[in-house]
PDB file of N, CA and C in Angstrom:
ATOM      1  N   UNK A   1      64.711  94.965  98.736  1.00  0.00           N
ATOM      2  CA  UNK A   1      65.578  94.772  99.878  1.00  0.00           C
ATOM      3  C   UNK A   1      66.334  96.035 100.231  1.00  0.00           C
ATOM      4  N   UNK A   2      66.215  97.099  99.537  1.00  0.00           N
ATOM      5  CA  UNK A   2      67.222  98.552  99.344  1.00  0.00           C
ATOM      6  C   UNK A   2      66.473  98.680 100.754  1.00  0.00           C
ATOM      7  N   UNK A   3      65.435  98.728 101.756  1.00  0.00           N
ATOM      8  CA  UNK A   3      65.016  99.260 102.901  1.00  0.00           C
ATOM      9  C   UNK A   3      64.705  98.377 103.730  1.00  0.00           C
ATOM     10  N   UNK A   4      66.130  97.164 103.957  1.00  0.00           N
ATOM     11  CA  UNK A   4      66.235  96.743 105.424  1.00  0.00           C
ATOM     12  C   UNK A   4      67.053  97.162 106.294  1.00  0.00           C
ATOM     13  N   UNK A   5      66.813  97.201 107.278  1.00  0.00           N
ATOM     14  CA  UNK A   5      67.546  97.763 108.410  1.00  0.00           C
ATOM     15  C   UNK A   5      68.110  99.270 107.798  1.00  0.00           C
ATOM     16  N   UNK A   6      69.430  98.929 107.980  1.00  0.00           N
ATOM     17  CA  UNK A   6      70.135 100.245 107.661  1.00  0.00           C
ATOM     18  C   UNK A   6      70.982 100.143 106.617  1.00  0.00           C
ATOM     19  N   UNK A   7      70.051  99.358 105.319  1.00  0.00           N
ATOM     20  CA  UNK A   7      70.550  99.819 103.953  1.00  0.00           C
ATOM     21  C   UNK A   7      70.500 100.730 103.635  1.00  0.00           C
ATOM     22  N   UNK A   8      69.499 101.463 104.190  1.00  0.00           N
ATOM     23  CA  UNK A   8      70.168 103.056 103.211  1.00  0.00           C
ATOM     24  C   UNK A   8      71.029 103.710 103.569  1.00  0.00           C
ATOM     25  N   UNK A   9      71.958 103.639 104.731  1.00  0.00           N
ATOM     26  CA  UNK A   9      73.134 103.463 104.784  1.00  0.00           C
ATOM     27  C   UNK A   9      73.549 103.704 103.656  1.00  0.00           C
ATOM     28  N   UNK A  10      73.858 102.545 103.304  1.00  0.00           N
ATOM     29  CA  UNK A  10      74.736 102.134 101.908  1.00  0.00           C
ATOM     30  C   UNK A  10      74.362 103.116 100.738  1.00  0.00           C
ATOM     31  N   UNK A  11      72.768 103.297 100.758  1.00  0.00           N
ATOM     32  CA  UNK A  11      72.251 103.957  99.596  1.00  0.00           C
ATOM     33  C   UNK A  11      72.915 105.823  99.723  1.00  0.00           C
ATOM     34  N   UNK A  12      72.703 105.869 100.826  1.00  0.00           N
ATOM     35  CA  UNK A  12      73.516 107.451 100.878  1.00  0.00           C
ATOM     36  C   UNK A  12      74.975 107.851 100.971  1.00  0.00           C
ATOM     37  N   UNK A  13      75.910 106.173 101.464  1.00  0.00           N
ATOM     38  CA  UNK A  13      77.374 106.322 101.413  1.00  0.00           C
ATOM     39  C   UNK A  13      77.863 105.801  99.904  1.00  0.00           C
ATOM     40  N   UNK A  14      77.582 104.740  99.570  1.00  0.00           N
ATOM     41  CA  UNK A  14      78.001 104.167  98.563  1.00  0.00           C
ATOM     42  C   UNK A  14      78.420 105.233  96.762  1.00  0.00           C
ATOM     43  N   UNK A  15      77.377 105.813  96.350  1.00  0.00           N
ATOM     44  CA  UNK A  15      77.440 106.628  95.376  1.00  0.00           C
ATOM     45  C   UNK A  15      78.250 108.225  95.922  1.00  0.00           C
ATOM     46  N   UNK A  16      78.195 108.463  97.080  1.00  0.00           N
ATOM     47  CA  UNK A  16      79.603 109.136  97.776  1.00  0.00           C
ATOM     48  C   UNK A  16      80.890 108.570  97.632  1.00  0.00           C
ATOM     49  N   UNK A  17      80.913 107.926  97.986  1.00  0.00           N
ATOM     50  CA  UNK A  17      81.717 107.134  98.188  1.00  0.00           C
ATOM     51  C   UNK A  17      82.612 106.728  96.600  1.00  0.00           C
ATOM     52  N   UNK A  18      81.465 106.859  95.697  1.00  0.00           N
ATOM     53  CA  UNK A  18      82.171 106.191  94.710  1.00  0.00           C
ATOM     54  C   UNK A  18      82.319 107.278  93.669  1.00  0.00           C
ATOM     55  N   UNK A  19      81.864 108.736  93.880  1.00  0.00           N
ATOM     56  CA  UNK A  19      82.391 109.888  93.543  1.00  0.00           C
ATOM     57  C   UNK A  19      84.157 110.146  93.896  1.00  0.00           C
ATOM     58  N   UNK A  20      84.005 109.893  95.566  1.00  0.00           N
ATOM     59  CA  UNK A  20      85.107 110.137  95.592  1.00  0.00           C
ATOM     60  C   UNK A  20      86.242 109.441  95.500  1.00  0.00           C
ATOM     61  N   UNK A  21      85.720 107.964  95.237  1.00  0.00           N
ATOM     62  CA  UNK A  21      87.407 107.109  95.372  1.00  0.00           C
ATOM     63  C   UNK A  21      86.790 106.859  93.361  1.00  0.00           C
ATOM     64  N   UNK A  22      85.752 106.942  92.653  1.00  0.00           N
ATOM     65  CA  UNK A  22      86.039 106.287  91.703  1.00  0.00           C
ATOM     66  C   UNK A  22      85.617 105.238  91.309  1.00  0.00           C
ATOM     67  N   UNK A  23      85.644 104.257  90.512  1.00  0.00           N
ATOM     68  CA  UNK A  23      85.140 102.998  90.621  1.00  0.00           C
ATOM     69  C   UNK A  23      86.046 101.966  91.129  1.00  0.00           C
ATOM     70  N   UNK A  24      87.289 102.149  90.711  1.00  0.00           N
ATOM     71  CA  UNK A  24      88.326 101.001  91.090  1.00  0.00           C
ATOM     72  C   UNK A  24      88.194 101.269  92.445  1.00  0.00           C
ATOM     73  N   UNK A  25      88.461 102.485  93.165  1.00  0.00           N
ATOM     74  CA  UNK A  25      88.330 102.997  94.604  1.00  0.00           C
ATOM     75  C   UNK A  25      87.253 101.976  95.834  1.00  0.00           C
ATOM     76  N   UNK A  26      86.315 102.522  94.732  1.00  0.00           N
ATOM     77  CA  UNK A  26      84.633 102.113  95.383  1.00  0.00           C
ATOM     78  C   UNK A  26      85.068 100.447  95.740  1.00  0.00           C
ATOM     79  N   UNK A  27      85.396  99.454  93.968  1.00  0.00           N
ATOM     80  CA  UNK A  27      85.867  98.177  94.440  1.00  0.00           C
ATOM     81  C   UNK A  27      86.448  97.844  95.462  1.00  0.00           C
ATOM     82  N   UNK A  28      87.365  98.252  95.618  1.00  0.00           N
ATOM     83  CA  UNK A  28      88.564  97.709  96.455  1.00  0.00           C
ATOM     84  C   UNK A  28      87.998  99.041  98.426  1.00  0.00           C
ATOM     85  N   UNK A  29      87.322  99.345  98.634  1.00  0.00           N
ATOM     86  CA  UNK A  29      86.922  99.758  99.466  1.00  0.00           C
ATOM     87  C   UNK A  29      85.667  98.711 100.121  1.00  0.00           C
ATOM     88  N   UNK A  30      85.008  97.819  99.254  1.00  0.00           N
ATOM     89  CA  UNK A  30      83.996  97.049  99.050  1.00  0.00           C
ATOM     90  C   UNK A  30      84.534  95.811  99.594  1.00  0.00           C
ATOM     91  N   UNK A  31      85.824  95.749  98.791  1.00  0.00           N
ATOM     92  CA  UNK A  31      86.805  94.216  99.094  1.00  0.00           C
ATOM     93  C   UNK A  31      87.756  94.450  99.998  1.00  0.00           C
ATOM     94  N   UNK A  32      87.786  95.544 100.813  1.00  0.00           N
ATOM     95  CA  UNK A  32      88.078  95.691 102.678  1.00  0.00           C
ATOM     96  C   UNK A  32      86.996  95.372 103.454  1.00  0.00           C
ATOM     97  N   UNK A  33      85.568  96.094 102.895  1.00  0.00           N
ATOM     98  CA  UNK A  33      84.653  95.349 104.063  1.00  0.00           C
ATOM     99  C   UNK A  33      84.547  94.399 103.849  1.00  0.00           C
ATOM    100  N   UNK A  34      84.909  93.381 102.937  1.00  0.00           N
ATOM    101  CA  UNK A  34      84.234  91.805 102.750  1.00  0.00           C
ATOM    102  C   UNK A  34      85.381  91.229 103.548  1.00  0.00           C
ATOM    103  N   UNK A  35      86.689  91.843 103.380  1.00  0.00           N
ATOM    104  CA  UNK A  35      87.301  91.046 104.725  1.00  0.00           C
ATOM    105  C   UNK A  35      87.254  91.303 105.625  1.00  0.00           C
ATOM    106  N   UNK A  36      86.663  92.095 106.571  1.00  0.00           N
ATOM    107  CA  UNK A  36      86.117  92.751 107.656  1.00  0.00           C
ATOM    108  C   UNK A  36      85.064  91.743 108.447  1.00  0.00           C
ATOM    109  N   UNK A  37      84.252  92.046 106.746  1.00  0.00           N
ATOM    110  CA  UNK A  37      82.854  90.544 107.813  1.00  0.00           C
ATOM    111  C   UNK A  37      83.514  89.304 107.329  1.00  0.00           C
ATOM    112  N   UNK A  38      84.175  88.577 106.764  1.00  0.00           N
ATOM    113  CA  UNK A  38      84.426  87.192 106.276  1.00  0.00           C
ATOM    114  C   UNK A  38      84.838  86.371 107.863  1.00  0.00           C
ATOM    115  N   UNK A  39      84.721  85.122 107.817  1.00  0.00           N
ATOM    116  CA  UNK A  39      85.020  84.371 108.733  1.00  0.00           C
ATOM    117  C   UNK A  39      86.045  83.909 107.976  1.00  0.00           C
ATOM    118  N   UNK A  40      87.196  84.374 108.611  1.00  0.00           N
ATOM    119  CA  UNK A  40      88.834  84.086 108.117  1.00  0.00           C
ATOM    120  C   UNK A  40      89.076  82.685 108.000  1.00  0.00           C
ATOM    121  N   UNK A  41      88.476  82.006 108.593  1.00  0.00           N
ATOM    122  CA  UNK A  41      88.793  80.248 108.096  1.00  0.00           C
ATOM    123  C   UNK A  41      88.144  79.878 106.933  1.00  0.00           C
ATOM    124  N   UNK A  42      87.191  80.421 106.541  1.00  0.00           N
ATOM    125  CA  UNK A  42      86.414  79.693 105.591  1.00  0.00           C
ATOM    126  C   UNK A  42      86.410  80.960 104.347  1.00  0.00           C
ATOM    127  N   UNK A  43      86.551  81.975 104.524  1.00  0.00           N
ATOM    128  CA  UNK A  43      86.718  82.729 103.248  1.00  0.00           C
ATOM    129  C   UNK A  43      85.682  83.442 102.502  1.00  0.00           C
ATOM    130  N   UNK A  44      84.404  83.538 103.192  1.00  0.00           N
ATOM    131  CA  UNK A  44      83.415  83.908 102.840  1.00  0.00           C
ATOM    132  C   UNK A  44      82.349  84.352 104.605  1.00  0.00           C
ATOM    133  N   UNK A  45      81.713  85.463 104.208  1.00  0.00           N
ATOM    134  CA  UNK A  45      80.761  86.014 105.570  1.00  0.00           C
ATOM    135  C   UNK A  45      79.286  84.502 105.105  1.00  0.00           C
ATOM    136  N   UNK A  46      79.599  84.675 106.329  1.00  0.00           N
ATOM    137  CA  UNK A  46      78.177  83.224 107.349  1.00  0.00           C
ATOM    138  C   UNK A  46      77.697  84.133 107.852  1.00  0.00           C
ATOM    139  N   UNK A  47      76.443  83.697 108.112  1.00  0.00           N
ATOM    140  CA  UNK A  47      75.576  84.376 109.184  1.00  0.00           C
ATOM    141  C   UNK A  47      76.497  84.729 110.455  1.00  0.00           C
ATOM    142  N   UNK A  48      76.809  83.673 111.009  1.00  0.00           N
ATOM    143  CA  UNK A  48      77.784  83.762 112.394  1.00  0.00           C
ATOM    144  C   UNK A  48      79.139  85.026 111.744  1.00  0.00           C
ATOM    145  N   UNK A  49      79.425  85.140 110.961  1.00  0.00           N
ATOM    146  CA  UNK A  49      80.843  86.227 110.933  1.00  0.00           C
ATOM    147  C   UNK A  49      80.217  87.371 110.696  1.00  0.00           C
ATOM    148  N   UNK A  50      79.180  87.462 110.143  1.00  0.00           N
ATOM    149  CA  UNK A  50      78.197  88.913 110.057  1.00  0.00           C
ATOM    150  C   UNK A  50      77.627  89.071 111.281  1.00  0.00           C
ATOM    151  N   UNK A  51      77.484  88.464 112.019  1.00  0.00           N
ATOM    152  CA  UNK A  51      76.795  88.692 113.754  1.00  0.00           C
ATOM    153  C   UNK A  51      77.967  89.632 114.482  1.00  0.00           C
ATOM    154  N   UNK A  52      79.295  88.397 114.187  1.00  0.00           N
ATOM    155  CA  UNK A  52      80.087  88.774 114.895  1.00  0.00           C
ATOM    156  C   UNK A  52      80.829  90.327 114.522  1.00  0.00           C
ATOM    157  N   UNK A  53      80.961  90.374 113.409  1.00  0.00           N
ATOM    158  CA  UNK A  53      81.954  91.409 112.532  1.00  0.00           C
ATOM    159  C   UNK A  53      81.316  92.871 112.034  1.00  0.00           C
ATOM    160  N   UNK A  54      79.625  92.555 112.392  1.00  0.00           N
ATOM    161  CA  UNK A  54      78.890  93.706 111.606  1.00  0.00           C
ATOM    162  C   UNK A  54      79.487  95.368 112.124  1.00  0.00           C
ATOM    163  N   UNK A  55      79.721  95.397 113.582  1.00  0.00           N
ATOM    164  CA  UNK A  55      79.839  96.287 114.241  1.00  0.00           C
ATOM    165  C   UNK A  55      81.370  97.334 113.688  1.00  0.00           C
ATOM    166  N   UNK A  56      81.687  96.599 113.125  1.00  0.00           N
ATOM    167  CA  UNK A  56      82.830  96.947 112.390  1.00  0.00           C
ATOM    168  C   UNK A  56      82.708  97.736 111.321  1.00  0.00           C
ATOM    169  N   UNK A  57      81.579  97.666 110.485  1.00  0.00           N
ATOM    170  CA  UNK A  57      81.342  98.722 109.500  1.00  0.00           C
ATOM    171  C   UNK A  57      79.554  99.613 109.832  1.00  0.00           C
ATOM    172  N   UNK A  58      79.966  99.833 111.341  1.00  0.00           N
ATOM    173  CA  UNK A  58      79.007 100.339 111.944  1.00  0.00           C
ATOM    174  C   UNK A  58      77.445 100.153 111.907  1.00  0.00           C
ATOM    175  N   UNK A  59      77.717  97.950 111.511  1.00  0.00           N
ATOM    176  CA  UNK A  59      76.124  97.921 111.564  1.00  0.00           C
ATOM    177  C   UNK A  59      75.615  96.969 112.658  1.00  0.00           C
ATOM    178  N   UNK A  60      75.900  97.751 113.559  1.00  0.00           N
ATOM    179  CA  UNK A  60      75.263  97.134 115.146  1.00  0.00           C
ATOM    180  C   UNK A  60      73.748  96.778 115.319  1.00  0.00           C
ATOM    181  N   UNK A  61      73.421  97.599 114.541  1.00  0.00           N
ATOM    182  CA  UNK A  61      72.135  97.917 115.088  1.00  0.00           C
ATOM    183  C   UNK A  61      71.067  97.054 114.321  1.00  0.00           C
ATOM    184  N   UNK A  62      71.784  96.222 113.261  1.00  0.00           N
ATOM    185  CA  UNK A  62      70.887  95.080 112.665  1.00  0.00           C
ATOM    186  C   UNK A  62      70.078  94.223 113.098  1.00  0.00           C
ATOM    187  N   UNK A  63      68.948  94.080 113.128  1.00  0.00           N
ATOM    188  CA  UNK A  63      68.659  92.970 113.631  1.00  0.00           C
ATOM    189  C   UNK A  63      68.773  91.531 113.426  1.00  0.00           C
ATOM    190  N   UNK A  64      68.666  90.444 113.778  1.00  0.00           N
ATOM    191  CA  UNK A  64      68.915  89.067 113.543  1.00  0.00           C
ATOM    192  C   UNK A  64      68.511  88.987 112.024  1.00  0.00           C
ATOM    193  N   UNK A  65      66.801  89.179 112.202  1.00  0.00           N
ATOM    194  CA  UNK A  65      65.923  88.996 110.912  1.00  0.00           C
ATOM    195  C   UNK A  65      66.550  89.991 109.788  1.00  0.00           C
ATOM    196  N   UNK A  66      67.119  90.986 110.112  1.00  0.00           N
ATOM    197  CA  UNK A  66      67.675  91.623 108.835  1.00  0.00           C
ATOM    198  C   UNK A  66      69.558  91.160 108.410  1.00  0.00           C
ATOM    199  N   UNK A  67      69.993  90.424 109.842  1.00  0.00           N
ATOM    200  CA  UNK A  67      71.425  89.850 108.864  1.00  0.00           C
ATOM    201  C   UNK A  67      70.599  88.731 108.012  1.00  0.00           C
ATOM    202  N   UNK A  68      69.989  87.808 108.530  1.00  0.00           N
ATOM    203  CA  UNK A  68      69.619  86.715 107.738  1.00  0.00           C
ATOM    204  C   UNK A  68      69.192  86.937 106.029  1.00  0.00           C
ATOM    205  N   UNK A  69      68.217  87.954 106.190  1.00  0.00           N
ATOM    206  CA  UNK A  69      67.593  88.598 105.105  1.00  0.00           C
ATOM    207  C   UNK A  69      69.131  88.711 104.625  1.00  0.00           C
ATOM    208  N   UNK A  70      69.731  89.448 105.301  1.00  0.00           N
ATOM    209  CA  UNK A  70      70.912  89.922 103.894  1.00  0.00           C
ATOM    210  C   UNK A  70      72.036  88.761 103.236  1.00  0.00           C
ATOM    211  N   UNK A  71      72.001  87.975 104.380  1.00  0.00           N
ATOM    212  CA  UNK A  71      72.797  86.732 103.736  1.00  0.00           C
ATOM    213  C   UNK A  71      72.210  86.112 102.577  1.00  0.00           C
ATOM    214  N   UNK A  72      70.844  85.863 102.431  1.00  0.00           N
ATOM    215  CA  UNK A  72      69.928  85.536 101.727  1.00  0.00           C
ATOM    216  C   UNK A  72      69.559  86.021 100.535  1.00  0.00           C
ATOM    217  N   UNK A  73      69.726  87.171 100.495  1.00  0.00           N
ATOM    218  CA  UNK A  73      69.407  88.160  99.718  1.00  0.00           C
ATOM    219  C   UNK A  73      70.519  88.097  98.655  1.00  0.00           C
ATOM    220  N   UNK A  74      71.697  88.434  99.014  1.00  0.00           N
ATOM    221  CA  UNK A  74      73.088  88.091  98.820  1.00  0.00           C
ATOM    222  C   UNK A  74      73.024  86.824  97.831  1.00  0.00           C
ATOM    223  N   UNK A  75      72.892  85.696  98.703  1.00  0.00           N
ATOM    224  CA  UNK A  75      73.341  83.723  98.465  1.00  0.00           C
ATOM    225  C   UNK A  75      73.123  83.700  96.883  1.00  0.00           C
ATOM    226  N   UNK A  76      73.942  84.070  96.369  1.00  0.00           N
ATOM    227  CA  UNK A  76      73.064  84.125  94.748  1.00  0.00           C
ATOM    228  C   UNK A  76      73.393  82.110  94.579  1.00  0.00           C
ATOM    229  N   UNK A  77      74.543  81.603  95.169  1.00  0.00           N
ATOM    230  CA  UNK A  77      74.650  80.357  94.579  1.00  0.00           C
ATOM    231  C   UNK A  77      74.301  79.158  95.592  1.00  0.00           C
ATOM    232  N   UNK A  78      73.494  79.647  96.944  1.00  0.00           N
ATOM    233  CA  UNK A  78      72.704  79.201  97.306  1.00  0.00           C
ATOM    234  C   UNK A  78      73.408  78.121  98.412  1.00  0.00           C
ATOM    235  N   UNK A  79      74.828  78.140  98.908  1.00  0.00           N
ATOM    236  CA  UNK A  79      75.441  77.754  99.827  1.00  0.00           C
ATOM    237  C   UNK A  79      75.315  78.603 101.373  1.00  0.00           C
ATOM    238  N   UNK A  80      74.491  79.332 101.705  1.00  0.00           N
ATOM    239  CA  UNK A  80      73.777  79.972 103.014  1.00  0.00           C
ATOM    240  C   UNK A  80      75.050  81.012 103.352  1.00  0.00           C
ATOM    241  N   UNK A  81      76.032  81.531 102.377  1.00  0.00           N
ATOM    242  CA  UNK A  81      77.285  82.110 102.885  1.00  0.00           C
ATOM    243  C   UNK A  81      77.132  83.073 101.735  1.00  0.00           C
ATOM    244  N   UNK A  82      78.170  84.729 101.906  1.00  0.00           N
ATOM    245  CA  UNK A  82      78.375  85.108 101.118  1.00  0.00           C
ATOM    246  C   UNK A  82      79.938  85.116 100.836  1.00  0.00           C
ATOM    247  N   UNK A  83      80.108  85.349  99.200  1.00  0.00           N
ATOM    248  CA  UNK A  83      81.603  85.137  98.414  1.00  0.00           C
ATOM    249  C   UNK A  83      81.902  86.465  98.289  1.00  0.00           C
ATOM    250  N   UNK A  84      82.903  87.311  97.777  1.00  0.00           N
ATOM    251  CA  UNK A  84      83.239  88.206  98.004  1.00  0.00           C
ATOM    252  C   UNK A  84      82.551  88.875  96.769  1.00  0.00           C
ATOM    253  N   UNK A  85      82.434  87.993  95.407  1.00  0.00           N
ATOM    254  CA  UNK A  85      81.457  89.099  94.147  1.00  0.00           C
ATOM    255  C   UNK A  85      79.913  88.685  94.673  1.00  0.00           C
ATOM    256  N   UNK A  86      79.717  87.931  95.646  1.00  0.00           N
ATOM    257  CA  UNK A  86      77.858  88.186  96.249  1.00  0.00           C
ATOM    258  C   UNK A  86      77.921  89.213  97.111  1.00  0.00           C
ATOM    259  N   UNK A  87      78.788  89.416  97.768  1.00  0.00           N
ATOM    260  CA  UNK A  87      78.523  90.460  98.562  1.00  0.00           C
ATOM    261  C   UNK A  87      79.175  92.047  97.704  1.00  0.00           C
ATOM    262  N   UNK A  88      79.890  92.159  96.832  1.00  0.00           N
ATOM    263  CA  UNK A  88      79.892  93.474  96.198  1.00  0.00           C
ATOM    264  C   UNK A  88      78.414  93.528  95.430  1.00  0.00           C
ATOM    265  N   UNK A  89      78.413  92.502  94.326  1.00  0.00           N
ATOM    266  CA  UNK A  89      76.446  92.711  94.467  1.00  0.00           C
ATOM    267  C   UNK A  89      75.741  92.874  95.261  1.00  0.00           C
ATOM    268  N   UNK A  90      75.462  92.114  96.315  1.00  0.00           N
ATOM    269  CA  UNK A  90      74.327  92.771  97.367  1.00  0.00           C
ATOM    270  C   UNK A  90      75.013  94.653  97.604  1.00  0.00           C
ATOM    271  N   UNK A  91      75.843  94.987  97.985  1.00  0.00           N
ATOM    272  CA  UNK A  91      76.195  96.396  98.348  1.00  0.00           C
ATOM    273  C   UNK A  91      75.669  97.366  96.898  1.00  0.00           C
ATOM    274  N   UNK A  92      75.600  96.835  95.480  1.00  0.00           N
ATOM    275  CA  UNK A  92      75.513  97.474  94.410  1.00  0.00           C
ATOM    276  C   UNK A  92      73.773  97.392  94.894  1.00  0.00           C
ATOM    277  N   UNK A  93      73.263  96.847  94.481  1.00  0.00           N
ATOM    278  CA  UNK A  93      71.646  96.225  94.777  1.00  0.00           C
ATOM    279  C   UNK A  93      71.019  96.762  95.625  1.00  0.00           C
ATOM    280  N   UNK A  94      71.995  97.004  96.707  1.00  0.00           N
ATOM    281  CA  UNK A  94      71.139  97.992  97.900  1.00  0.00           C
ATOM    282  C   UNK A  94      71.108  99.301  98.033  1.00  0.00           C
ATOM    283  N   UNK A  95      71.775  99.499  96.630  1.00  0.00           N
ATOM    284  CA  UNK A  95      72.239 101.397  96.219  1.00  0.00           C
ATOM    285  C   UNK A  95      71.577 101.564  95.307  1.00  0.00           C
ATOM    286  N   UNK A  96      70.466 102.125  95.179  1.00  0.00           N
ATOM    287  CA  UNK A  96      69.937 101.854  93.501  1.00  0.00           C
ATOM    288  C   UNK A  96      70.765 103.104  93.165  1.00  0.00           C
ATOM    289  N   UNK A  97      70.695 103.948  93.285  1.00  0.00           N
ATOM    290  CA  UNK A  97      71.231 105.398  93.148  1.00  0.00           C
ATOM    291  C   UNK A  97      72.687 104.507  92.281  1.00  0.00           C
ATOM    292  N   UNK A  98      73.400 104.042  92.745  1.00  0.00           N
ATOM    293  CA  UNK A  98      74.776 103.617  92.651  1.00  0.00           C
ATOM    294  C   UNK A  98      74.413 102.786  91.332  1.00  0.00           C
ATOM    295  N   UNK A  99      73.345 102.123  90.948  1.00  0.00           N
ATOM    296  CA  UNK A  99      73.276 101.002  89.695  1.00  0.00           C
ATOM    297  C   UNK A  99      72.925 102.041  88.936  1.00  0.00           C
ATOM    298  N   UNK A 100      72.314 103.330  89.130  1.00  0.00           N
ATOM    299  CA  UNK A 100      72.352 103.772  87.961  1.00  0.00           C
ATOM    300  C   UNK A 100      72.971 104.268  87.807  1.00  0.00           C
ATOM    301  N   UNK A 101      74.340 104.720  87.895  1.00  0.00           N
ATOM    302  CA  UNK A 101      75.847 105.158  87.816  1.00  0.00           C
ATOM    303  C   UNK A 101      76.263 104.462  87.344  1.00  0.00           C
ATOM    304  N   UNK A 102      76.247 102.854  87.582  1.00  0.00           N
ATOM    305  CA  UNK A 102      76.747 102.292  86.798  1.00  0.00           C
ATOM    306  C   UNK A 102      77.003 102.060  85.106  1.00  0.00           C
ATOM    307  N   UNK A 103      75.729 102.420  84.711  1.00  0.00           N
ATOM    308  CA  UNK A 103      75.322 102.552  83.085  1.00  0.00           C
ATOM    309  C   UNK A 103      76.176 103.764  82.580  1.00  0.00           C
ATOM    310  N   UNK A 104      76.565 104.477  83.228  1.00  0.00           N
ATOM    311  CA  UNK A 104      77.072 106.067  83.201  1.00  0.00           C
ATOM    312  C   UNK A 104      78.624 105.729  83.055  1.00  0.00           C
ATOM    313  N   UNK A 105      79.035 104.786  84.269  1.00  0.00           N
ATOM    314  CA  UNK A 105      80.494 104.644  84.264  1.00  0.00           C
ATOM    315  C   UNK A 105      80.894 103.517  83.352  1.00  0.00           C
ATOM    316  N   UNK A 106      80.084 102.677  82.910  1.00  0.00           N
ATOM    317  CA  UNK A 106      79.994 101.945  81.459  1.00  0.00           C
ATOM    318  C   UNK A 106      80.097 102.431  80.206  1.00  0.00           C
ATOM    319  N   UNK A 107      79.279 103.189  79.959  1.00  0.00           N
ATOM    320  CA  UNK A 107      79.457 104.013  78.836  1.00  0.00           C
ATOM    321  C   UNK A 107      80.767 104.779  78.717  1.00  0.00           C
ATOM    322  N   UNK A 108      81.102 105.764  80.180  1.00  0.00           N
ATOM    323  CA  UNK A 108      82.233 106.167  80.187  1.00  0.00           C
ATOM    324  C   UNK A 108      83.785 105.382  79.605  1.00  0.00           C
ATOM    325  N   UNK A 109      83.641 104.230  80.431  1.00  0.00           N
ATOM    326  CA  UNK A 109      85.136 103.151  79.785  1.00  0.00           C
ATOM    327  C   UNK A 109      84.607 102.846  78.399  1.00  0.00           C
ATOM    328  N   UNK A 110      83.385 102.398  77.774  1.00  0.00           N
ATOM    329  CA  UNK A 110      83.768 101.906  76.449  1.00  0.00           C
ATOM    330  C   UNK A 110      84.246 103.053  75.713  1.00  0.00           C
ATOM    331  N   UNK A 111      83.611 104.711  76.133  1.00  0.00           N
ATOM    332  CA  UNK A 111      84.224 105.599  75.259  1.00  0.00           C
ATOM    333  C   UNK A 111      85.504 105.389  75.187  1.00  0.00           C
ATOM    334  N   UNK A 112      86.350 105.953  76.401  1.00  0.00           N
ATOM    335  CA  UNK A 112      87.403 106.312  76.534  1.00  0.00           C
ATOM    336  C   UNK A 112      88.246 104.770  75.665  1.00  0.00           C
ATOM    337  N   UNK A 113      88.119 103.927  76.102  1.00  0.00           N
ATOM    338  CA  UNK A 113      88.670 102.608  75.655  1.00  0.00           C
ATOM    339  C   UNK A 113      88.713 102.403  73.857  1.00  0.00           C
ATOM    340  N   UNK A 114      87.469 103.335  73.472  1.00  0.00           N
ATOM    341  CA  UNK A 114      87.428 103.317  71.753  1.00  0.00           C
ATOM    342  C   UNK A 114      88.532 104.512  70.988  1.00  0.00           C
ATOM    343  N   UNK A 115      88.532 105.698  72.341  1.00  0.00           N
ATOM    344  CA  UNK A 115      89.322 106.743  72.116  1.00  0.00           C
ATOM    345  C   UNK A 115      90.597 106.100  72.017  1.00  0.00           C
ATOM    346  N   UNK A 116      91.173 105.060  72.856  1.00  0.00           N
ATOM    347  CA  UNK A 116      92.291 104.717  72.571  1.00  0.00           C
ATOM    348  C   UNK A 116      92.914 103.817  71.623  1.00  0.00           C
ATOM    349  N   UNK A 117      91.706 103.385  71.488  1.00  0.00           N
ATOM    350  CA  UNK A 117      92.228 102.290  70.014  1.00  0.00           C
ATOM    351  C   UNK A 117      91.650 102.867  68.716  1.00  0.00           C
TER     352      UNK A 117
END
């Protein structure tokens, strides 16, 4: 799924992105766009609040068949909506570059975390 629409987008901002804010950074930059696309009544992005809201993190140019795909892609618990940790997964998932940083910034905290105790 890393090459629908304009996931690679994500694949070339995201591991930028998370150089420069960090990991806590990267999170909480992740959990602004999820309230960005969320449909504020219900608390989670629908197809319909990703139609409406995409343009907002400059993804206009999606097509129908690729929001659906991504809601889908996303739905890990299978209610046709995304929650705010399905959609920081789908954004991790569509970065491979970024998952393998992850193993890197893992290793990093258990060091540091053993250094301190």
């Amino acid at each position: 799924m890393a090459g629908i629409g304009k996931g690679a987008v994500f694949e070339d901002l995201l591991p930028v992105m998370a150089d420069k804010l960090g990991g806590d950074g990267l999170i909480r930059e992740l959990c602004n766009g999820f309230q960005l696309l969320m449909d504020k009544d219900k608390g989670v992005i629908t197809l319909e609040s990703l139609r409406r809201n995409s343009a907002l993190l400059g993804l206009q140019d999606l097509k129908e068949d690729e929001l659906v795909s991504m809601v889908k892609e996303g739905d890990l618990d299978g209610d046709g909506a995304l929650n705010q940790m399905e959609f920081c997964v789908l954004m991790f998932r569509l970065s491979p570059e970024l998952m393998e940083d992850s193993q890197f910034w893992l290793e990093e905290a258990v060091e540091e975390e053993l250094k301190q105790n």
